[in-house]
Structures are given as structure tokens and as C-alpha cells.
Protein backbone atom coordinates (compact mmCIF):
# COMPACT_ATOMS: atom_id res chain seq x y z
CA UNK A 1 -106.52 -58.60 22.45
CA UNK A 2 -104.22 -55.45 22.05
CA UNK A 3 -106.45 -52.43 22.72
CA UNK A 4 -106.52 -49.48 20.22
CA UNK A 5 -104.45 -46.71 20.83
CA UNK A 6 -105.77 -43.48 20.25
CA UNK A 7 -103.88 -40.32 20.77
CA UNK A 8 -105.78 -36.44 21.47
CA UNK A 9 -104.52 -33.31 21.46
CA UNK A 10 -105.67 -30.25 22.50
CA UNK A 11 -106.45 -28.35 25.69
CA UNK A 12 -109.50 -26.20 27.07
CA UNK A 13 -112.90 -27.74 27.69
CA UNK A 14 -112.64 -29.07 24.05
CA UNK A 15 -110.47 -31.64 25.21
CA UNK A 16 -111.36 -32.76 28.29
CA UNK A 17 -115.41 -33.46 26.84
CA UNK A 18 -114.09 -35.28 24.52
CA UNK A 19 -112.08 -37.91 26.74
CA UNK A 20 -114.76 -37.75 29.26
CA UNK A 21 -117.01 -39.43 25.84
CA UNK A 22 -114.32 -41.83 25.06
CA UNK A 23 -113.09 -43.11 28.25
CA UNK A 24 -115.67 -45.66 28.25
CA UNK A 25 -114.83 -47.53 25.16
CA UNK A 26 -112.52 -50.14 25.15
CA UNK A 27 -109.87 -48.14 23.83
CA UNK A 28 -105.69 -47.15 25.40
CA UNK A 29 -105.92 -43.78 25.42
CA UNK A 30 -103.35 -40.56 25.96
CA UNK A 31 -104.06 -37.07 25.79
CA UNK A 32 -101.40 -34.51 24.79
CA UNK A 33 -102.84 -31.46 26.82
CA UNK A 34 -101.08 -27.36 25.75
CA UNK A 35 -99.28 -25.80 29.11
CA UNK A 36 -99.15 -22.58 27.32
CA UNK A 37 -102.65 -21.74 28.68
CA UNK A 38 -101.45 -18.12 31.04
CA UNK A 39 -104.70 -17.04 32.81
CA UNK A 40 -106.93 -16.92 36.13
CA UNK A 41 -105.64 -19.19 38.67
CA UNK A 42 -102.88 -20.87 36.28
CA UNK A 43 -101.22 -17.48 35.54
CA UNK A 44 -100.86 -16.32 38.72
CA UNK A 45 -99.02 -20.13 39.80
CA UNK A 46 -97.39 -19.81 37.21
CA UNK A 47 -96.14 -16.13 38.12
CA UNK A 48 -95.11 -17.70 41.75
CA UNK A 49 -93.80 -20.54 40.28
CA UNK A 50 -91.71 -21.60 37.35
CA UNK A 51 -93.62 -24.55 35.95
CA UNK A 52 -96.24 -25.01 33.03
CA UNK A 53 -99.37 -24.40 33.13
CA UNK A 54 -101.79 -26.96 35.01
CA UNK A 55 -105.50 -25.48 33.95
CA UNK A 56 -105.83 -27.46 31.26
CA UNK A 57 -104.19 -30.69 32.57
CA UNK A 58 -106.62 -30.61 35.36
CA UNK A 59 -109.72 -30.05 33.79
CA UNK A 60 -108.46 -32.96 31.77
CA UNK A 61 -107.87 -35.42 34.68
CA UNK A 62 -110.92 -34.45 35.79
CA UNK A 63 -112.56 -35.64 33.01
CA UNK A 64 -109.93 -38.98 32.40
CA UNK A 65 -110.52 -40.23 36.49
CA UNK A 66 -113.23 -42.98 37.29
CA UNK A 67 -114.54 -40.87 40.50
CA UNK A 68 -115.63 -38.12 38.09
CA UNK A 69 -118.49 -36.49 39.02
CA UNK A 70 -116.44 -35.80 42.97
CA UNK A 71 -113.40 -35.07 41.78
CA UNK A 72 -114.79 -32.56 39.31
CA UNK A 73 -116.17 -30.76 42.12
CA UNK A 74 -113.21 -31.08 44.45
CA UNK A 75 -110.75 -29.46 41.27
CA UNK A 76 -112.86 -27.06 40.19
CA UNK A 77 -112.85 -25.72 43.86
CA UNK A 78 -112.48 -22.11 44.32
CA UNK A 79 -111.13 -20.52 47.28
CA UNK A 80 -112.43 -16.93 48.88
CA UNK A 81 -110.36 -15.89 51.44
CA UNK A 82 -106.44 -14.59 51.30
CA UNK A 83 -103.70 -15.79 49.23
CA UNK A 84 -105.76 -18.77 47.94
CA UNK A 85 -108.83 -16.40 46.59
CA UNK A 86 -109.67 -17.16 43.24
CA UNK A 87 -107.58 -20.43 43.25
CA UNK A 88 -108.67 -23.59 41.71
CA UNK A 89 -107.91 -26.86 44.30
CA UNK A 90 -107.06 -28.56 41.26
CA UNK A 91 -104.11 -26.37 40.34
CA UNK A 92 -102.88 -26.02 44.01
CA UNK A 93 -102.41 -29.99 43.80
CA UNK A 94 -100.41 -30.54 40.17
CA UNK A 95 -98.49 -27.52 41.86
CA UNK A 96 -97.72 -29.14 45.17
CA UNK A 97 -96.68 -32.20 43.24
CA UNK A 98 -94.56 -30.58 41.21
CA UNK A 99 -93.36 -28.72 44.10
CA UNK A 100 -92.62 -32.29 45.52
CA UNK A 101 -90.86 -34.63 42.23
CA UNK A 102 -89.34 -31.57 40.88
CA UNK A 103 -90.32 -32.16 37.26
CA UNK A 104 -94.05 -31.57 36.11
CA UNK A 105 -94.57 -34.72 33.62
CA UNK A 106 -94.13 -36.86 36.59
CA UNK A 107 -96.21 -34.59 39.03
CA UNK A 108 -99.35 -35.45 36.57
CA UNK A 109 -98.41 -39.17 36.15
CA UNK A 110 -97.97 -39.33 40.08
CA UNK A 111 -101.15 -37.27 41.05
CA UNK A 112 -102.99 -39.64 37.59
CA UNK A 113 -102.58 -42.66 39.37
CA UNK A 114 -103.81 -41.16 42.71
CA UNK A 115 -107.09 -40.34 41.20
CA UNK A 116 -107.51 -43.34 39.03
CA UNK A 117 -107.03 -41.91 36.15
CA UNK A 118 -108.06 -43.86 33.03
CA UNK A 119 -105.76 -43.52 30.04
CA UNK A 120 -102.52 -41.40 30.33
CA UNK A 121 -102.45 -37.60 30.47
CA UNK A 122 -99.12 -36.10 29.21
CA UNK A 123 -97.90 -32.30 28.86
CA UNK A 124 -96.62 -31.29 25.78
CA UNK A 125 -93.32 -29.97 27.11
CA UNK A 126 -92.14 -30.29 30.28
CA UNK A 127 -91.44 -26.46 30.76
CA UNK A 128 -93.76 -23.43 30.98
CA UNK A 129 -93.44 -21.53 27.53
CA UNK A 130 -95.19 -18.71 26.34
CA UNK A 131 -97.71 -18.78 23.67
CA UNK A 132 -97.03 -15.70 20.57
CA UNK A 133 -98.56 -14.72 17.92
CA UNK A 134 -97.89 -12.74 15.07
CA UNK A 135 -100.59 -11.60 13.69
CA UNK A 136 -100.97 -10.66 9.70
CA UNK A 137 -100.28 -6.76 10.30
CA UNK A 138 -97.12 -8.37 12.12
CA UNK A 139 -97.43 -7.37 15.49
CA UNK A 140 -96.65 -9.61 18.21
CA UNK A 141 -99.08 -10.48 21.31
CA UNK A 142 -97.26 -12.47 24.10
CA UNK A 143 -99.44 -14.54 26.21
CA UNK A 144 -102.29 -17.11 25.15
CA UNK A 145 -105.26 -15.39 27.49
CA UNK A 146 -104.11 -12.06 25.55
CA UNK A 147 -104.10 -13.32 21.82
CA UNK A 148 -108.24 -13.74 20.78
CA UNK A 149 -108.65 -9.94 22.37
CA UNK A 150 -106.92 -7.92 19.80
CA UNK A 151 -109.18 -9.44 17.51
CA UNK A 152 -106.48 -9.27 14.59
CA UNK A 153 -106.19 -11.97 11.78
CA UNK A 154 -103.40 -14.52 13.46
CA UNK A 155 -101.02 -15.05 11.15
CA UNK A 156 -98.69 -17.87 13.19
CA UNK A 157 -98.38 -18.87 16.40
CA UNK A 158 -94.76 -19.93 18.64
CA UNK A 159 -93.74 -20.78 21.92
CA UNK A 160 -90.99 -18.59 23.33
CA UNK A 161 -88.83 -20.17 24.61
CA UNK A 162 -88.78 -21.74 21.03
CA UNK A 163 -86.40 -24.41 21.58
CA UNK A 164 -89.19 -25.75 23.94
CA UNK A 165 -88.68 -29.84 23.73
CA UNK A 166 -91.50 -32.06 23.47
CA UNK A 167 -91.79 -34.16 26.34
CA UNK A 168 -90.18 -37.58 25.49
CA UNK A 169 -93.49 -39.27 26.34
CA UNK A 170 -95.92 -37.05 23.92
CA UNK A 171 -93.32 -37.95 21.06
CA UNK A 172 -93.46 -41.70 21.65
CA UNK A 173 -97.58 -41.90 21.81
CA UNK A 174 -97.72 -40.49 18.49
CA UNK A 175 -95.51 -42.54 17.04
CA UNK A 176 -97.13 -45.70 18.74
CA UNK A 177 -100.99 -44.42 17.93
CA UNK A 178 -103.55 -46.19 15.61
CA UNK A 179 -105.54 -42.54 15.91
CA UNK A 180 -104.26 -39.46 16.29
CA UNK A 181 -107.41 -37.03 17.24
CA UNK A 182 -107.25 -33.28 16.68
CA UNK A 183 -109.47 -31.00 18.55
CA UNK A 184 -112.00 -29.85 19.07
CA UNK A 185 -111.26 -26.41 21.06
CA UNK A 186 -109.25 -23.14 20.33
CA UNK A 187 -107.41 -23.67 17.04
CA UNK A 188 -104.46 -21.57 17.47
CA UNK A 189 -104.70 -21.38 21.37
CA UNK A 190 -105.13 -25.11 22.39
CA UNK A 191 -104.66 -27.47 19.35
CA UNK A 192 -101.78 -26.14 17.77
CA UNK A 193 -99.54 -25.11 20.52
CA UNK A 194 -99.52 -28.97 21.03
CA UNK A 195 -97.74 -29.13 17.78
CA UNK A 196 -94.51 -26.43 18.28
CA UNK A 197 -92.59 -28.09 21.13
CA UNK A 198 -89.07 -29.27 19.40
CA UNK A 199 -89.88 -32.66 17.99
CA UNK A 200 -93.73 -32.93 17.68
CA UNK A 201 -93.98 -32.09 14.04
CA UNK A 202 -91.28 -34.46 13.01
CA UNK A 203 -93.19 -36.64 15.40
CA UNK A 204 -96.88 -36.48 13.53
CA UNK A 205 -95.20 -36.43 10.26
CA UNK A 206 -93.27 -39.88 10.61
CA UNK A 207 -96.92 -41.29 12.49
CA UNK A 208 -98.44 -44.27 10.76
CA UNK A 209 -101.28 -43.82 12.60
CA UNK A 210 -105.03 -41.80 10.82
CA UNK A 211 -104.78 -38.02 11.53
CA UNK A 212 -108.12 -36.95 12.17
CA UNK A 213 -109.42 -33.49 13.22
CA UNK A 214 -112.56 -32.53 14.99
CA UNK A 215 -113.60 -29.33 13.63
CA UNK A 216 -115.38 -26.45 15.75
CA UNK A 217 -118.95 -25.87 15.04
CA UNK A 218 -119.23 -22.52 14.92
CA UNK A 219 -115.89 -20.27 14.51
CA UNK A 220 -114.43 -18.67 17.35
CA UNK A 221 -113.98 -14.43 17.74
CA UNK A 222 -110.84 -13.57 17.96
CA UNK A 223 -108.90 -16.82 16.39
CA UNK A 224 -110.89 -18.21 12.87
CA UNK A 225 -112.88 -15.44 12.12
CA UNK A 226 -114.79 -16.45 8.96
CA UNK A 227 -112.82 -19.70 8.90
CA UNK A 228 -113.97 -22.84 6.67
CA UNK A 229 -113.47 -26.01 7.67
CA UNK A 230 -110.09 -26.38 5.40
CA UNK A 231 -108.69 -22.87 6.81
CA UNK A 232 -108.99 -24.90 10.38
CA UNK A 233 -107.09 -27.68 8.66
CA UNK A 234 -104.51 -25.53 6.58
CA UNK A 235 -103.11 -23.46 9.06
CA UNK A 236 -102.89 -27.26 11.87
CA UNK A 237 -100.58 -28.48 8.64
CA UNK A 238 -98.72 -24.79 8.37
CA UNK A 239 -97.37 -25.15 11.70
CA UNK A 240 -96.73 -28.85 11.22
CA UNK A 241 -95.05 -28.17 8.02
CA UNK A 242 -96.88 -30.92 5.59
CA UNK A 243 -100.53 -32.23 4.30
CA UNK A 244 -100.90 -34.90 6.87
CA UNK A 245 -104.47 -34.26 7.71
CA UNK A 246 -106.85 -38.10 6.97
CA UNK A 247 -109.95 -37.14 7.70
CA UNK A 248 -112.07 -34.16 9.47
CA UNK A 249 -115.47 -34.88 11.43
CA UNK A 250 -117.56 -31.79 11.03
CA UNK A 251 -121.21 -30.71 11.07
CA UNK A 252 -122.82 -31.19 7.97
CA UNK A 253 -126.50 -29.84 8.89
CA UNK A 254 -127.76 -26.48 9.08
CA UNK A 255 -128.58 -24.70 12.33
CA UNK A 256 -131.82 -23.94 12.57
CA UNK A 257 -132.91 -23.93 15.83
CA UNK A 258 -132.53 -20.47 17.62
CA UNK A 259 -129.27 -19.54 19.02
CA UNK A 260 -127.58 -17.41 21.60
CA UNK A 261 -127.57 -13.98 20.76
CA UNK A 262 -123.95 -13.75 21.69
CA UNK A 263 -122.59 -15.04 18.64
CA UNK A 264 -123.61 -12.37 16.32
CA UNK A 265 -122.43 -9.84 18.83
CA UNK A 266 -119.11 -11.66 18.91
CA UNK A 267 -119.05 -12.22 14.73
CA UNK A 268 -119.47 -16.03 15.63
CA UNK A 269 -120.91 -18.32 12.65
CA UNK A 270 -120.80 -21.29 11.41
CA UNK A 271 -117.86 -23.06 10.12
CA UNK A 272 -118.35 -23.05 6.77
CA UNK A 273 -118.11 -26.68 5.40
CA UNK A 274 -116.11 -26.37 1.56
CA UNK A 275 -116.63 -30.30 0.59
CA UNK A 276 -115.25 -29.32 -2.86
CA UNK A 277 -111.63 -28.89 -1.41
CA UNK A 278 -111.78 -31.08 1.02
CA UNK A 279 -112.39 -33.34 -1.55
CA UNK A 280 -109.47 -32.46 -3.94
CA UNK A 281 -107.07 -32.56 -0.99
CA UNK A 282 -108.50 -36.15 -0.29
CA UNK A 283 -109.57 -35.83 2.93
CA UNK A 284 -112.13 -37.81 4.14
CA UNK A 285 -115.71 -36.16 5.58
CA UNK A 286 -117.21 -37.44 8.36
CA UNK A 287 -120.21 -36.71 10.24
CA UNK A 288 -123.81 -37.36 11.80
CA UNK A 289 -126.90 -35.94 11.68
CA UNK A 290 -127.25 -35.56 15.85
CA UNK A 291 -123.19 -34.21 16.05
CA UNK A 292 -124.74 -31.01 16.67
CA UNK A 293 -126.76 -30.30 19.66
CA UNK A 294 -128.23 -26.61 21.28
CA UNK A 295 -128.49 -26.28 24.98
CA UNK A 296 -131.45 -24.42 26.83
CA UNK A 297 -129.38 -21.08 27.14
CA UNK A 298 -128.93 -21.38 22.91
CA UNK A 299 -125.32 -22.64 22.96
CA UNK A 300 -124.00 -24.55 19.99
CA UNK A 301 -122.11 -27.84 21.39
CA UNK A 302 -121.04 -31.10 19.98
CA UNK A 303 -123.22 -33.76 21.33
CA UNK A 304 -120.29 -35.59 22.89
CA UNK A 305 -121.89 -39.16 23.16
CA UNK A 306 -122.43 -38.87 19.45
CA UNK A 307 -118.85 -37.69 18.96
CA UNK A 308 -117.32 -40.10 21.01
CA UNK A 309 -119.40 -42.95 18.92
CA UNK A 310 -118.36 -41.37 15.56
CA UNK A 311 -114.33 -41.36 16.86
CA UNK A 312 -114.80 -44.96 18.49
CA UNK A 313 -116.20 -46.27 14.90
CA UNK A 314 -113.32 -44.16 12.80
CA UNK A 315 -110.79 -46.14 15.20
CA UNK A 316 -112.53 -49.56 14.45
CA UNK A 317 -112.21 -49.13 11.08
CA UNK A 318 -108.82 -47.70 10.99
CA UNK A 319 -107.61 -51.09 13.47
CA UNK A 320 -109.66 -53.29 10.89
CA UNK A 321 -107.08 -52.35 8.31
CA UNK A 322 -104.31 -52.39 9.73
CA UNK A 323 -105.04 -56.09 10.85
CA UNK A 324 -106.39 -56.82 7.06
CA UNK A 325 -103.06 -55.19 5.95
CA UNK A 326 -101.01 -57.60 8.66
CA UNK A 327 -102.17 -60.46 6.93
């Protein structure tokens, strides 16, 4: 039986929780991870050597691999002494392969398969690009660790170079995906930067396959500010270039157990769920009363085996009619 074939994008920690829920379902999955990502450990690689970013790539492998729980330790490895202070072991490795192939999309398909890596991981470009933004006042900050400080109203986002190509891999697993999977994580600074590479929007627009995006909980300082649930979807399709969102999974409930008082220092709230044009744009809601959950230090997460079921049922469904349609 042909396995599903379900296609994420993003980058951060919003990513790699995700596949770490879905990579035991019987499902062919790729991720599409951002290289933009400029600080810590990456930047300073990435100031010694001219390749993308690997951050987010290996917190993503980490998550993908079968040995999990000792790899996870063994990446996120920090070392305290010299030259290597500060550097994750993770990053040193996707550099060293690199270092050895000589192109970066096969240094994380070589260094996958060493670590048994379940599902394919793939780059969105095969270059090192810089994330800018312009922001509504139109100034322009250059670097993705520098554009949620300003705190200004982002306006659009680019990759500079901007004739950045999408690697030829990301650009066939759309096109070959029952589900394409948005989020969740940084709008602006890890979903859509997966997005501007030369060829990814044509890419998603042509797709067959359901669009669906996983929407933030709460909104994130710096980047959606006061953001609804459709301003998260509006400015994915801006960059895109066309309505091509299906669906969003969001949380419907209120929060009423107490939170961290960070977020109101930081002007963090909820996303703001407006069914009423969600509705009129025809995009379907989907959610779960337990999507939400609210760790000991008051935290607001996804509950990532419930999000994992909810995506897993969405591409059931979705394969369901496409078989009904086949016959």
C-alpha cells in the first residue's frame, strides 16, 4: 500500500516537535527546514564558512532519527573550551560533511542516513541567504536573529541573495505531496522563508496536494503582534502570491489556566481566532479540545501527541478522497 506523503515546512523548535509527533505514523514524510536562521553557533559557522545555516536542520534530524533520545543529547552538545566554546556538536557535523561532499543538500542526506533518519530532511536552498525585512515604516533589518528585536510591524520578508533557487528536491516533494503542513513556529522567521527561494511559490501553487497551516497559540513579540489567525494566513499567501491556504488547525478554547508572566511583559496573547473570515475565505477550521496544553513553568505549547493525531487524521481523510476520486 503506497504510504501518504506529507510534506512540512518550517524551521525552529516548531518544526522539529512536530515531526518528532508524526514520525510514528505510517506516513512518507519530508521536511522543508529555512537555512536563513543567522545566530549562536550557526552564525558564527556560517561566518567561517560559506554554507547555509545547519541549526535548524539539526534540531530537525534530531527529532526525524530512530536513536532519538542519544542523539538529541550528542547534537545539542555544547563545547567550553577554545575555538569550539559555545558550539553545538550537531552543527560541527552537517559542517564537516559539507566540508567533505562539497554541496550541503547532500551533506544532510549523507549524515540522514548515518543516523537513521526516518523520513527525508531537505534545505530549502542549497546556499546560505540572508533573511530581510522591510518593515511597514520601510526600513530594512538584515539578518533573521536581528528582525523580532526592533519590534516594528514587518511588512515583507526576502532572502538576499534573491535569486536564491529552491533546492531541486524541496520543489519536487511539494509537487508529489498528499499534505502540505505549514508551521507551527516563527511566521515570518521560519515558515515563510521556506517559501522565497526561486521556484517554491510556483511550486505550492501548481500542488494538488491540501495546504494546511498550524497556527501559533499565542502570537509572538516582535513578528505577529496582535495577529489573528487569518493575518498568520494572509501574509503565508502574500509572499506566495495566491489564496492557496485549505485548512488551518488552531486553538479554539480559552486559556484559563495561569500563565507565564512573560507574555504580558513581552505583549504576547492569544491568537485571536476570526471564524467569520475564515469562513468566507472557505477555509476549513480544525481543532481539539486538548491541542492546547500549559507546562509547570506556565508555558503555552501545543500538545504535540494531540497535534500529530489531528494532522495524521486530516491526511487520512485527504488520501480517502483522492482514492474515492480515482475511482
Amino acid at each position: 500500500m503506497k504510504k501518504i506523503k506529507v510534506t512540512l515546512l518550517g524551521g525552529g523548535t516548531g518544526l522539529s516537535v512536530l515531526a518528532r509527533g508524526l514520525k510514528s505514523y505510517p506516513i512518507d514524510i519530508t521536511a522543508i527546514v529555512t537555512v536563513a536562521d543567522d545566530g549562536g553557533s550557526t552564525g558564527r559557522i556560517r561566518d567561517k564558512i560559506d554554507m547555509p545555516a545547519p541549526g535548524d536542520i539539526r534540531n530537525v534530524m534530531s527529532a526525524m532519527s530512530d536513536i532519538e533520545q542519544q542523539l538529541s543529547r550528542l547534537f545539542r552538545y555544547r563545547f567550553k573550551q577554545d575555538e569550539l566554546d559555545g558550539h553545538a556538536l550537531g552543527n560541527l557535523m552537517l559542517a564537516a560533511m559539507y566540508d567533505m561532499t562539497g554541496d550541503f543538500a547532500s551533506a544532510v542526506r549523507e549524515l540522514s542516513k548515518l543516523l537513521n533518519i526516518k523520513g527525508e530532511i531537505i534545505p530549502s536552498t542549497n546556499t546560505g541567504p540572508q533573511l530581510v525585512a522591510r518593515m511597514q515604516d520601510d526600513s530594512f533589518i538584515v539578518g533573521e536573529s536581528y528582525i523580532p528585536k526592533v519590534n516594528k510591524k514587518i511588512e515583507e520578508v526576502y532572502l538576499s541573495p534573491k535569486d536564491s533557487q529552491a533546492t531541486p528536491a524541496a520543489i519536487e516533494a511539494i509537487k508529489e505531496s498528499d499534505l502540505i503542513i505549514f508551521g507551527p513556529g516563527s511566521l515570518y522567521t521560519s515558515i515563510i522563508p521556506n517559501v522565497l527561494p526561486v521556484g517554491m511559490k510556483e511550486a505550492i501553487r501548481e500542488a494538488t496536494g491540501v495546504k494546511v497551516f498550524v497556527c501559533n497559540i499565542m502570537t509572538q513579540s516582535g513578528e505577529t503582534n496582535n495577529y489573528t489567525v487569518c493575518d498568520h494566513i494572509e501574509a503565508i499567501e502574500k509572499h506566495i502570491g495566491s489564496a492557496t491556504m485549505d485548512a488551518v488547525v488552531l486553538n479554539h478554547k480559552e486559556i484559563t489556566k495561569k500563565i507565564s508572566p512573560f507574555y504580558e511583559e513581552q505583549g504576547v496573547t492569544p491568537v485571536r481566532v476570526d471564524e467569520h473570515t475564515l469562513f468566507s475565505r472557505n477555509i476549513e477550521i480544525i481543532t481539539h479540545d486538548d491541542l492546547c496544553e500549559i507546562n509547570e513553568e506556565g508555558a503555552v505549547r501545543h500538545n504535540n501527541k494531540v497535534l500529530a493525531e489531528v494532522l495524521y487524521n486530516i491526511a487520512l481523510e485527504v488520501t480517502s478522497t483522492i482514492e474515492y476520486k480515482k475511482k
